[in-house]
C-alpha atoms as a PDB file:
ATOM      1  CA  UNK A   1      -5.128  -2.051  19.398  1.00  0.00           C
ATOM      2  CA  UNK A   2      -2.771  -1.544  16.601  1.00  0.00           C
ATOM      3  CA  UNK A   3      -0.631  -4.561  16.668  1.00  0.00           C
ATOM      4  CA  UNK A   4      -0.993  -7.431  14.551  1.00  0.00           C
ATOM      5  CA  UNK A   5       0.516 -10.810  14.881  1.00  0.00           C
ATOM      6  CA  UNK A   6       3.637 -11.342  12.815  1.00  0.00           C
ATOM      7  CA  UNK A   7       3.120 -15.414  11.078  1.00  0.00           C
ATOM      8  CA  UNK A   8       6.520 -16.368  11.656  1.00  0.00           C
ATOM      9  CA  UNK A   9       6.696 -15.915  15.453  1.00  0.00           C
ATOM     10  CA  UNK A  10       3.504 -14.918  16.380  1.00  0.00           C
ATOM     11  CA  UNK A  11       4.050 -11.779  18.630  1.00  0.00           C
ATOM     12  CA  UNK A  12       2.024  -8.796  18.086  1.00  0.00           C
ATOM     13  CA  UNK A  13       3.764  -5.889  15.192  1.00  0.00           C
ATOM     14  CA  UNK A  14       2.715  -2.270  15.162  1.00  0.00           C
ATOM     15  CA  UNK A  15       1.178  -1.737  11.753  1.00  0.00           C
ATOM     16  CA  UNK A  16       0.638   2.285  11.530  1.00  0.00           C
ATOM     17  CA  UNK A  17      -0.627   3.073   7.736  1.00  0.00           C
ATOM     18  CA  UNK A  18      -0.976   6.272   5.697  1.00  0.00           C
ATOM     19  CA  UNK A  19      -3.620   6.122   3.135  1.00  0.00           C
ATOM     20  CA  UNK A  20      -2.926   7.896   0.380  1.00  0.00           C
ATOM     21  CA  UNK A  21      -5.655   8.524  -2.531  1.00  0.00           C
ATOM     22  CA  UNK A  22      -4.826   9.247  -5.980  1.00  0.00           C
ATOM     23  CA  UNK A  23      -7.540  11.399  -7.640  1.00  0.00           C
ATOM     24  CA  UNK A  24      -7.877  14.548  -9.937  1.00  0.00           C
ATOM     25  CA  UNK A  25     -12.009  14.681  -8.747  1.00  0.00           C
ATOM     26  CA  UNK A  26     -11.843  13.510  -5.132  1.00  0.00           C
ATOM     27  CA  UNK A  27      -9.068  16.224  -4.503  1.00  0.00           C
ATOM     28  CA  UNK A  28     -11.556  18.653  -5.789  1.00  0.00           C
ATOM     29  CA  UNK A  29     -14.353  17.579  -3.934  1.00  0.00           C
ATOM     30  CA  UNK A  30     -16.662  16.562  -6.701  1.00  0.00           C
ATOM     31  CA  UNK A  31     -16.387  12.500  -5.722  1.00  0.00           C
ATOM     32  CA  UNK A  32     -16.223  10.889  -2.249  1.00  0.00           C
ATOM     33  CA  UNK A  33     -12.992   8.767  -1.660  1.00  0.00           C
ATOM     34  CA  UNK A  34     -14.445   5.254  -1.169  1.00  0.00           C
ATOM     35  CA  UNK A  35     -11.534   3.334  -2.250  1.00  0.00           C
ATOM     36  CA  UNK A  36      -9.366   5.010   0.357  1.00  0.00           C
ATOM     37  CA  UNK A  37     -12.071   4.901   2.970  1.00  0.00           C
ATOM     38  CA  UNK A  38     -12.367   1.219   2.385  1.00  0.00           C
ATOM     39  CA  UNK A  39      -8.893   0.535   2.485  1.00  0.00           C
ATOM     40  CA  UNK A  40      -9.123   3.040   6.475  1.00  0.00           C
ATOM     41  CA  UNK A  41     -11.906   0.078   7.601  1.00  0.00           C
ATOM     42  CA  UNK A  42     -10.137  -3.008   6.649  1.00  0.00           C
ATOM     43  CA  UNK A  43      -6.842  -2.265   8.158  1.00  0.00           C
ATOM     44  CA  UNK A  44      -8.994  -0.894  10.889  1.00  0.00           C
ATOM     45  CA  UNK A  45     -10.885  -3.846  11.371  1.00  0.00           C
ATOM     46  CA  UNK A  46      -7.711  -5.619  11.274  1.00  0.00           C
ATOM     47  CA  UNK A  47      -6.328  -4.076  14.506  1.00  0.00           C
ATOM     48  CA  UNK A  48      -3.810  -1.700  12.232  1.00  0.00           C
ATOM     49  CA  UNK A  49      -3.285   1.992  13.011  1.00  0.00           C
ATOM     50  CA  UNK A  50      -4.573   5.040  10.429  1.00  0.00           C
ATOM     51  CA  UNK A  51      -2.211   7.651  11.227  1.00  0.00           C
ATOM     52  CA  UNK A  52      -2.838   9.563   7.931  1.00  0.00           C
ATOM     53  CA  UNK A  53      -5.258   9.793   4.973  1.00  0.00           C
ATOM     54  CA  UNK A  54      -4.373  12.248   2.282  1.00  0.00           C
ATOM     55  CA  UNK A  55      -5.802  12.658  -0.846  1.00  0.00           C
ATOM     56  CA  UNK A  56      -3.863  14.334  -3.916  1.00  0.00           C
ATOM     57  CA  UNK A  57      -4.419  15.276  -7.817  1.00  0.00           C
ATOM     58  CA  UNK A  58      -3.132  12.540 -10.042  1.00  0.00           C
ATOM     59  CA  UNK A  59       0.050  14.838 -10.458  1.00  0.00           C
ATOM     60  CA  UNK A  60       3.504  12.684  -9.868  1.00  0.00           C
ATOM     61  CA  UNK A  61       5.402  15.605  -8.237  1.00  0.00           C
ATOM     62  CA  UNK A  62       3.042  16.098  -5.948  1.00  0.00           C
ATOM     63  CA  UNK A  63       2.445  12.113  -5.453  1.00  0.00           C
ATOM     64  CA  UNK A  64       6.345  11.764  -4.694  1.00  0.00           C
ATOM     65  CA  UNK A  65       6.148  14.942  -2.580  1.00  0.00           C
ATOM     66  CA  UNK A  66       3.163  13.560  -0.269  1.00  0.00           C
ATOM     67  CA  UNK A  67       4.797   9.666  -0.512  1.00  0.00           C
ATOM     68  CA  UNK A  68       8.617  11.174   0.898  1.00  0.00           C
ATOM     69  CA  UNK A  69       6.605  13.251   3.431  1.00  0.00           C
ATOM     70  CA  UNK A  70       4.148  10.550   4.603  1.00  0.00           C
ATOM     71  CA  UNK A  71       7.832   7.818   4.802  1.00  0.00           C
ATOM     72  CA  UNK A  72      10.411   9.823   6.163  1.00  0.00           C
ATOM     73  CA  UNK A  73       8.251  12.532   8.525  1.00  0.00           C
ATOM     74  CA  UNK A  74       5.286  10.859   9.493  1.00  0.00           C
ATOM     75  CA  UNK A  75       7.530   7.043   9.997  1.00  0.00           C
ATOM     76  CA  UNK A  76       4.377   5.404   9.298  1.00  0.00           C
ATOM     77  CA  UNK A  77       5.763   1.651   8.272  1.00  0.00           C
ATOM     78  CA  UNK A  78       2.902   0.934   5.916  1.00  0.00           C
ATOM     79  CA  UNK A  79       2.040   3.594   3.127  1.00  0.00           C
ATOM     80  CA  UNK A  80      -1.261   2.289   0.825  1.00  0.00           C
ATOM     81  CA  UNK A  81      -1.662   4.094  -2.110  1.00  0.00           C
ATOM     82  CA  UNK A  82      -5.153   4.416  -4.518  1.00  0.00           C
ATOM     83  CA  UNK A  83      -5.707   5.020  -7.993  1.00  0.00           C
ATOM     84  CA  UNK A  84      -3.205   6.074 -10.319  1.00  0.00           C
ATOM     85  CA  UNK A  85      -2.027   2.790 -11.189  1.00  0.00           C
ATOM     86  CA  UNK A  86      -3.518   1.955 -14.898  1.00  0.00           C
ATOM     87  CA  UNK A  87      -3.047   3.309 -18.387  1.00  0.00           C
ATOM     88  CA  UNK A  88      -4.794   6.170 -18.530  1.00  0.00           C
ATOM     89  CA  UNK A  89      -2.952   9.455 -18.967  1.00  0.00           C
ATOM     90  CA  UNK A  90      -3.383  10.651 -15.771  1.00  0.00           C
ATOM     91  CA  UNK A  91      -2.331   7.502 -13.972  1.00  0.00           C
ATOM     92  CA  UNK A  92       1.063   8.071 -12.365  1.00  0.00           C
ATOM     93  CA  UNK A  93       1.196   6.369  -9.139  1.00  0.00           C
ATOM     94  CA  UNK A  94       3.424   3.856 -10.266  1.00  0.00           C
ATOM     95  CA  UNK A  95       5.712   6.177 -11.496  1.00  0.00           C
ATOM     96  CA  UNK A  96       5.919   7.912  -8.797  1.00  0.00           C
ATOM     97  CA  UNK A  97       6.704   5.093  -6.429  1.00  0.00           C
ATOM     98  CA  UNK A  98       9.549   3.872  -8.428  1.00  0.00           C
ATOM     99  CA  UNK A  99      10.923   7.312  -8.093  1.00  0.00           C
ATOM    100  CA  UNK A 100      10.815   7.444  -4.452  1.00  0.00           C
ATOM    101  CA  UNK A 101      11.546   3.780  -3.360  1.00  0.00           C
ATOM    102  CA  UNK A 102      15.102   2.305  -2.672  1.00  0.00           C
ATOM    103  CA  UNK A 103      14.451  -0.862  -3.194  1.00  0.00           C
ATOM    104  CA  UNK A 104      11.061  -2.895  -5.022  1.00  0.00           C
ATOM    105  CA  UNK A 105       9.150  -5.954  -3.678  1.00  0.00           C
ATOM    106  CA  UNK A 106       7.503  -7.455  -6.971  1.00  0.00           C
ATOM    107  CA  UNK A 107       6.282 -10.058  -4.998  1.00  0.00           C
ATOM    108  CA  UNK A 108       3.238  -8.391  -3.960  1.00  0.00           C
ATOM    109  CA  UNK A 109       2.563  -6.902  -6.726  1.00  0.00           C
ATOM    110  CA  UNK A 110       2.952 -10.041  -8.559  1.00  0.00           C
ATOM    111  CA  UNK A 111       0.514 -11.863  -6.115  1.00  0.00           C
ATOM    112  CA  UNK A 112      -2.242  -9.173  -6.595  1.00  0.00           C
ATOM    113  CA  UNK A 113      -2.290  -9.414 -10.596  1.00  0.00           C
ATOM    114  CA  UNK A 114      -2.071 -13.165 -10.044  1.00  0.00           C
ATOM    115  CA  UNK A 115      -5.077 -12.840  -8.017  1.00  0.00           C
ATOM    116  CA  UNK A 116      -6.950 -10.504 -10.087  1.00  0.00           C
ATOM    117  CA  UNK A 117      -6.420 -11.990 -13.250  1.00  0.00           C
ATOM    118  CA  UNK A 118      -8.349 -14.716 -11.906  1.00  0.00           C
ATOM    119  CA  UNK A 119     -11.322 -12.397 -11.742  1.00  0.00           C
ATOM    120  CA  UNK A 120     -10.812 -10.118 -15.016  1.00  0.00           C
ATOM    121  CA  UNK A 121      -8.408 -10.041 -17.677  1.00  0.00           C
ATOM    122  CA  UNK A 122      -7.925  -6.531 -17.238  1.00  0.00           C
ATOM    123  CA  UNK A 123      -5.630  -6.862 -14.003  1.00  0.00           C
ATOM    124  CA  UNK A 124      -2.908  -7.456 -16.727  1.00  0.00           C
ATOM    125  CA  UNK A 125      -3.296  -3.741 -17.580  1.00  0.00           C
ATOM    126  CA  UNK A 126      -2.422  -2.826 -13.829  1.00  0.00           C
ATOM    127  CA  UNK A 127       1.194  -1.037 -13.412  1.00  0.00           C
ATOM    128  CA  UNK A 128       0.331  -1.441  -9.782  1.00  0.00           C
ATOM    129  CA  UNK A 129       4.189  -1.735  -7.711  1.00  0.00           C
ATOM    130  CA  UNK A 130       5.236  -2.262  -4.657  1.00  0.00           C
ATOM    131  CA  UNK A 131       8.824  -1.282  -2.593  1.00  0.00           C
ATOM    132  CA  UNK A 132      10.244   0.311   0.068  1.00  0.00           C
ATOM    133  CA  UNK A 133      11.631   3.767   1.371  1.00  0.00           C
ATOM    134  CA  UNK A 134      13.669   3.567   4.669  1.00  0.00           C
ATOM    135  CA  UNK A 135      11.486   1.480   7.294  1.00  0.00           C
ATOM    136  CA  UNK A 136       8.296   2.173   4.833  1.00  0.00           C
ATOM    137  CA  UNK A 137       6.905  -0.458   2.857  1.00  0.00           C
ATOM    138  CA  UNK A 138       4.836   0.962  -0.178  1.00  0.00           C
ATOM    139  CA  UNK A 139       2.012  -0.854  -2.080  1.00  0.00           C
ATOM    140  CA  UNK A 140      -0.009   0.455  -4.756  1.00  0.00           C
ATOM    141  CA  UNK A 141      -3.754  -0.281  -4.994  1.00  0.00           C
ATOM    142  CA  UNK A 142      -6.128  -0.186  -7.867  1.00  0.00           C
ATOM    143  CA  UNK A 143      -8.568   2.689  -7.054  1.00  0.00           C
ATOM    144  CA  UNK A 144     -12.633   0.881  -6.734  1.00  0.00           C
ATOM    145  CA  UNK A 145     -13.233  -0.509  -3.973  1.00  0.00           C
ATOM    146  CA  UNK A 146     -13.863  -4.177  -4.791  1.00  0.00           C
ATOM    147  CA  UNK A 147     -10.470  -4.345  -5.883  1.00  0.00           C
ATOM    148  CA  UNK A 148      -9.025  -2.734  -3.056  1.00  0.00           C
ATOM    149  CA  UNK A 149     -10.237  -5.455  -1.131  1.00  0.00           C
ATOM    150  CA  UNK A 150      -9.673  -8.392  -3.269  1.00  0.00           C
ATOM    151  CA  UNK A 151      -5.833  -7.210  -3.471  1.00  0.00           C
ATOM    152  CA  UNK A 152      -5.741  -6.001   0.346  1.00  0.00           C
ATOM    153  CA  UNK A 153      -7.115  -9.762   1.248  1.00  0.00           C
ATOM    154  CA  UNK A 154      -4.221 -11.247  -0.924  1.00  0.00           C
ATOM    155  CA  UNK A 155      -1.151  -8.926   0.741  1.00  0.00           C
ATOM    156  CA  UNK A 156      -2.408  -8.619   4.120  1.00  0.00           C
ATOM    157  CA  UNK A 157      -1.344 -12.015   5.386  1.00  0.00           C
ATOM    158  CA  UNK A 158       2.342 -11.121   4.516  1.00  0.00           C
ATOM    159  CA  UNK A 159       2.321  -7.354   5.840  1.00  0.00           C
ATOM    160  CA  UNK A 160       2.775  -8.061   9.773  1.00  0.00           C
ATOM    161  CA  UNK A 161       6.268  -9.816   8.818  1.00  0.00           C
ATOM    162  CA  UNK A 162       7.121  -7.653   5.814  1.00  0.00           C
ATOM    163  CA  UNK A 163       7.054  -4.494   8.610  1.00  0.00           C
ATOM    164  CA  UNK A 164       8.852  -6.524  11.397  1.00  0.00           C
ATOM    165  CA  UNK A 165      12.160  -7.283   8.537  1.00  0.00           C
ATOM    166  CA  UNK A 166      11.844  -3.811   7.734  1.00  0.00           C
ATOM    167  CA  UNK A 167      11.780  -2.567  11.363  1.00  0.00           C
ATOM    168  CA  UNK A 168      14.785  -4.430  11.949  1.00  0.00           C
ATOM    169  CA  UNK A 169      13.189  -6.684  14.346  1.00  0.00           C
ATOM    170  CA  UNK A 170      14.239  -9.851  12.654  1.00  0.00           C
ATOM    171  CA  UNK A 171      17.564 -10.766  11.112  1.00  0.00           C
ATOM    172  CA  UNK A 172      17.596 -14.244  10.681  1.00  0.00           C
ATOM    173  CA  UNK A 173      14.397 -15.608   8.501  1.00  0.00           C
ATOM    174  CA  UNK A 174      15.981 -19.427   8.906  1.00  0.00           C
ATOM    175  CA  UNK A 175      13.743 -21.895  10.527  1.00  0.00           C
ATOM    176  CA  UNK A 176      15.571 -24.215  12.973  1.00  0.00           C
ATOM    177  CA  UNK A 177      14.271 -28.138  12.265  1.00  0.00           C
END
């Protein structure tokens, strides 16, 4: 099953993701992909739909390239990106996004360095962003697995309703009282 329930109105939303892994050696072949295989089994185990898991060079053009293919041709409504997203030289995930989304959704990202910072003061180095493309919400993810989890556990919660607004299948957010 690849629905989950949405919290506002609890009827079940298609979540279909595209994993996307950002990593010079793991694109090579000379390290294993854990982070993005861990982020495949929790939104697995979560009832959500892997279409696509992709794994690219820490190079922006081709990071944009893969992110506009995976959004517009592929339709998936949930794009999860790995790695990339810290200080280091290489690290141009963020950048990337920005350059590809129309509009951002600092929330999330906000709630994952919230969350993180709780656990190490280095999630205050994290240029980790979130935002959307079309129907395609796009969230960046620190690249080891622990944190991958820790940050999926925070957003996760808001995702089912987050891809129900942006597949148009609510319009009014207003509770009655």
């Amino acid at each position: 099953m690849c629905a989950a329930l949405s919290h506002e109105h609890d009827k079940p939303v298609k979540v279909l993701v595209a994993v996307l892994t950002a990593s010079d050696r793991s694109s090579r072949g000379e390290r294993e992909d854990l982070s993005g295989q861990e982020i495949s089994r929790i939104v697995t185990e979560a009832g959500w739909m892997v279409l696509s898991h992709t794994i690219v060079a820490d190079d922006k053009q081709m990071l944009k390239k893969e992110m506009i293919r995976l959004a517009d041709a592929l339709k998936v409504n949930l794009l999860l990106t790995t790695g990339g997203t810290g200080l280091a030289p290489q690290d141009f995930t963020p950048d990337a996004t920005l350059e590809v989304i129309e509009r951002t959704v600092p929330g999330m990202a906000e709630a994952m360095r919230l969350d993180s910072l709780r656990k190490t003061p280095h999630a205050m180095l994290s240029r980790a962003v979130c935002g959307v493309r079309g129907k395609t919400l796009i969230v960046n993810l620190p690249g080891s697995p622990r944190a991958v989890r820790e940050c999926l556990e925070v957003i996760m919660p808001a995702i089912p309703h987050a891809v129900e607004l942006l597949g148009g299948g609510i319009t009014d957010c207003a509770r009655s009282v």
